[in-house]
C-alpha atoms as a PDB file:
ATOM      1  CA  UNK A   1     -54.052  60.561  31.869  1.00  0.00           C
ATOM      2  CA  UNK A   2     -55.724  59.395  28.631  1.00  0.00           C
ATOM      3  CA  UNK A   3     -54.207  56.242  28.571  1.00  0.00           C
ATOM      4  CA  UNK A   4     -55.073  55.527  31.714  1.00  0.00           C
ATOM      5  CA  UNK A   5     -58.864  56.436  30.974  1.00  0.00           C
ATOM      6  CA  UNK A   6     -58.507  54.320  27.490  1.00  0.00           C
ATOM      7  CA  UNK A   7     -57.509  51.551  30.103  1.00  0.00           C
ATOM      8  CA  UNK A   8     -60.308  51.520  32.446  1.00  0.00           C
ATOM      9  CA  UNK A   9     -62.852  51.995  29.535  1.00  0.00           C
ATOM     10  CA  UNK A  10     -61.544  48.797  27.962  1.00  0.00           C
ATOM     11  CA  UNK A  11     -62.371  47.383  31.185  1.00  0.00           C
ATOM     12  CA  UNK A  12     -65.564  48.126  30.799  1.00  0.00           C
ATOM     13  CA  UNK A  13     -65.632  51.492  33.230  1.00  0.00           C
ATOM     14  CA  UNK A  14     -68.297  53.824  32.538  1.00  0.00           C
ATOM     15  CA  UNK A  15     -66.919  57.475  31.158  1.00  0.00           C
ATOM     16  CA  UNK A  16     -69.449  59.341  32.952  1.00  0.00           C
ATOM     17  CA  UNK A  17     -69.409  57.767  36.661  1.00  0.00           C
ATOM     18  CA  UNK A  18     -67.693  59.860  38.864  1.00  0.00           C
ATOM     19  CA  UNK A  19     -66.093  56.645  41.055  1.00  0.00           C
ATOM     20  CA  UNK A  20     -64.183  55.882  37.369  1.00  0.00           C
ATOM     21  CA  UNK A  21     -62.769  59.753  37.440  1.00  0.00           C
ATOM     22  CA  UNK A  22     -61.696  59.083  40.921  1.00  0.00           C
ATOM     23  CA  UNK A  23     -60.200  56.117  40.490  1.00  0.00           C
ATOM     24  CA  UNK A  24     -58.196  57.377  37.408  1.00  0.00           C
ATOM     25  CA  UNK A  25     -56.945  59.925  39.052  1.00  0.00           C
ATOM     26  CA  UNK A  26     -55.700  57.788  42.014  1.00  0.00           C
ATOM     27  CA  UNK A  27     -54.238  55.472  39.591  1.00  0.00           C
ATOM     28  CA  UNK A  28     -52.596  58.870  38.022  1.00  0.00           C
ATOM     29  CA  UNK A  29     -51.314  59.364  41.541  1.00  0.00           C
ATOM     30  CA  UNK A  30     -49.620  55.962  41.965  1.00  0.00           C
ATOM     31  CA  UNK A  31     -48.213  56.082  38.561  1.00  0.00           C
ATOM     32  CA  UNK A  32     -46.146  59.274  39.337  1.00  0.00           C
ATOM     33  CA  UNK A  33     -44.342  57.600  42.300  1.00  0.00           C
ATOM     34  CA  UNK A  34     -43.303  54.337  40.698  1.00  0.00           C
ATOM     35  CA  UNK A  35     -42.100  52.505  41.308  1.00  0.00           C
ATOM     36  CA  UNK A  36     -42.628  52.885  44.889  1.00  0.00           C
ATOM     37  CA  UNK A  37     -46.304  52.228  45.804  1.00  0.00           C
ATOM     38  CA  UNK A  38     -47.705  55.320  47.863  1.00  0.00           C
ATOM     39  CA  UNK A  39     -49.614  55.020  51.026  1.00  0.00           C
ATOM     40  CA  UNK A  40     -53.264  55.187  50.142  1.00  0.00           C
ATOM     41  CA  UNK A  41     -53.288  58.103  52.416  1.00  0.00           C
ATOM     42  CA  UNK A  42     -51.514  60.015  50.335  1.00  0.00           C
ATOM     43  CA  UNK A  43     -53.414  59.294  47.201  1.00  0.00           C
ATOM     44  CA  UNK A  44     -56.610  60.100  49.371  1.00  0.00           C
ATOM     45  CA  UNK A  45     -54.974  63.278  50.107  1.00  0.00           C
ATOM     46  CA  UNK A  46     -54.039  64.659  46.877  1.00  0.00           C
ATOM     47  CA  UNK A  47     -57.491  63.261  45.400  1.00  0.00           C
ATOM     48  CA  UNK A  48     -59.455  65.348  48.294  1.00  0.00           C
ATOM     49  CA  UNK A  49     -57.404  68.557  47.468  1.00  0.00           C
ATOM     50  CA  UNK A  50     -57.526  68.015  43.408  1.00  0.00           C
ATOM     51  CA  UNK A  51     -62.204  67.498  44.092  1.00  0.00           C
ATOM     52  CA  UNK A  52     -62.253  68.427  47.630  1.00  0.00           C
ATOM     53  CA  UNK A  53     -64.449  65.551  48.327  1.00  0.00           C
ATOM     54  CA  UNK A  54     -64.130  65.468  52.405  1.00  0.00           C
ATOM     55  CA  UNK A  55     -62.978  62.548  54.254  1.00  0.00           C
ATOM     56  CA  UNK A  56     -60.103  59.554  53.443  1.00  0.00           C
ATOM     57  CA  UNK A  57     -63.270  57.455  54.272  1.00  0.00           C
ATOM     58  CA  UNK A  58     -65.533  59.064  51.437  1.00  0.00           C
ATOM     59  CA  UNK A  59     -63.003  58.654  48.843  1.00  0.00           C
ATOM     60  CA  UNK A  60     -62.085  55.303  50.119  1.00  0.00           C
ATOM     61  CA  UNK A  61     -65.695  54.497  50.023  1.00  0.00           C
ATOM     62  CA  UNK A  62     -65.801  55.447  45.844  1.00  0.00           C
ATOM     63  CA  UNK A  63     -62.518  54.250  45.199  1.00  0.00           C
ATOM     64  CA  UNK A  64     -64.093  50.969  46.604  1.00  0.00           C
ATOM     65  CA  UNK A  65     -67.409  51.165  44.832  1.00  0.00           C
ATOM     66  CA  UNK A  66     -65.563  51.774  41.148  1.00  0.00           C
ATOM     67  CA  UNK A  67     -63.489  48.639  41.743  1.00  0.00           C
ATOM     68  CA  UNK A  68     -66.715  46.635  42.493  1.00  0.00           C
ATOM     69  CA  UNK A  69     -68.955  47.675  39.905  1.00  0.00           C
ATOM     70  CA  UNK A  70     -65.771  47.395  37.134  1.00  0.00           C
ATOM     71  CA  UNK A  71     -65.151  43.734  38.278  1.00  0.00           C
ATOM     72  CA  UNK A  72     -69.280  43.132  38.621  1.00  0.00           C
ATOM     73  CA  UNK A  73     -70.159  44.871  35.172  1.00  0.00           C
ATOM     74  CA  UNK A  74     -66.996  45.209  33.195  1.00  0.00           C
ATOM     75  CA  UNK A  75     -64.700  42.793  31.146  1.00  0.00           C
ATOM     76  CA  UNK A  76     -63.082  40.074  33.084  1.00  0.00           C
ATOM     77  CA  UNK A  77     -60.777  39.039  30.051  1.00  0.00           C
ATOM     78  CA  UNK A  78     -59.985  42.811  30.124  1.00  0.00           C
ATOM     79  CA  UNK A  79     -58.592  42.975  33.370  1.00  0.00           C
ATOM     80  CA  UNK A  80     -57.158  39.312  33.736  1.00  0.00           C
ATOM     81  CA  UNK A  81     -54.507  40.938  31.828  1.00  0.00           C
ATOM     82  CA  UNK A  82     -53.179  43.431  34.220  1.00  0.00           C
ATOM     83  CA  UNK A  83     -53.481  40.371  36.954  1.00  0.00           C
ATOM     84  CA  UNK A  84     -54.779  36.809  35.710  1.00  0.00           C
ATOM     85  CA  UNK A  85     -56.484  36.414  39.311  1.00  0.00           C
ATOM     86  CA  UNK A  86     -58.854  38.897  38.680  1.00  0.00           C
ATOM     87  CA  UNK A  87     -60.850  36.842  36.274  1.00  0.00           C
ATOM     88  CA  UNK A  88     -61.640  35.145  39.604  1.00  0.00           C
ATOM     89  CA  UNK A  89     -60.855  37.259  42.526  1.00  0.00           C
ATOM     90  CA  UNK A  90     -62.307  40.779  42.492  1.00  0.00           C
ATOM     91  CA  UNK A  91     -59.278  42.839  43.919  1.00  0.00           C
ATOM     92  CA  UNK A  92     -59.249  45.956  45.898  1.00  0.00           C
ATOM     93  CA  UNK A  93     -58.535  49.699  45.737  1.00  0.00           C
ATOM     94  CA  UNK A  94     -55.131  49.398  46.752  1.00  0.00           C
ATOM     95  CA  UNK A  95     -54.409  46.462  44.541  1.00  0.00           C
ATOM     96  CA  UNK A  96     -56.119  47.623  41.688  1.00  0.00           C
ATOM     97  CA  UNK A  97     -54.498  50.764  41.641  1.00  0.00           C
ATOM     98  CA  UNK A  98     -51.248  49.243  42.360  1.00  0.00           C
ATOM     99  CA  UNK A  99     -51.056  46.832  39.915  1.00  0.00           C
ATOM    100  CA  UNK A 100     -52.273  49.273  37.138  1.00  0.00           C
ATOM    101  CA  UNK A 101     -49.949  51.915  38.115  1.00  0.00           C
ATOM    102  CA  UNK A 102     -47.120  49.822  37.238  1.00  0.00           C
ATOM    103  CA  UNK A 103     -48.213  48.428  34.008  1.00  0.00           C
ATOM    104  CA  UNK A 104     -48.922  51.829  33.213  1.00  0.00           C
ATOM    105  CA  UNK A 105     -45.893  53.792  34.505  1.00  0.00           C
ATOM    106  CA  UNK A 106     -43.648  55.237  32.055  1.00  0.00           C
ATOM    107  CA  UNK A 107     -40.254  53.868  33.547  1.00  0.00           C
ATOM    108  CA  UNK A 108     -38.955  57.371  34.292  1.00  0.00           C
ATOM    109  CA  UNK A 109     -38.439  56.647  38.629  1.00  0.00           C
ATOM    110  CA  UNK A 110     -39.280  59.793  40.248  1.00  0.00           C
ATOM    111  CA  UNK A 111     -38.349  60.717  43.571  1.00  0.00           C
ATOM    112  CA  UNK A 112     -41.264  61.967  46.128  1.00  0.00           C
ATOM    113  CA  UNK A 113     -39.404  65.499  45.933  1.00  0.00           C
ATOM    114  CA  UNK A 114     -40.061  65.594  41.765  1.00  0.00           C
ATOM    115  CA  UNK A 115     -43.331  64.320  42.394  1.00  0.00           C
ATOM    116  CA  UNK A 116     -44.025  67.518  44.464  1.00  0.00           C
END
């Protein structure tokens, strides 16, 4: 997961918010079923047993936050190269995750009875 940290921290994600831990881990998520996309709700699921944080809606709602403030606050440049459109267009949770996932994943395809 440390690359995927290193990633959102040369975004410009802040090491101590605890929307930036979520949203590594959901990116950690996607990554292990590449390179087949997830349902969200089953990132939201696995994220609410891994910090028991409640509802699909509450972790939706940080996932959603993180993305915001790293588009608002972090480094454009940074991210236009994962998707050139975001040095314009601030994408969402799904996307985001999505789209890092891939660059991220480690080519080894999985099925969703390896990912456990």
């Amino acid at each position: 997961m440390k690359d995927i940290q290193d990633a959102i921290l040369d975004m410009g994600g802040r090491q101590s918010g605890e929307g930036t831990g979520l949203l590594c881990m959901a990116i950690e998520e996607a990554r292990r079923y590449q390179p087949v996309m997830p349902q969200m709700k089953v990132i939201w699921n696995s994220l609410n047993r891994r910090v028991g944080k409640g509802s699909a809606k509450t972790i939706s709602k940080a996932l959603e936050r993180a993305v915001h403030d790293l588009w608002l606050y972090g480094d454009r440049e940074v991210m236009a190269t994962y998707r050139r459109s975001w040095l314009y267009d601030r994408p969402g949770p799904k996307e985001f995750i999505s789209v890092v996932a891939a660059r991220l994943w480690d080519g080894v395809e999985r099925t969703p009875e390896q990912v456990g």
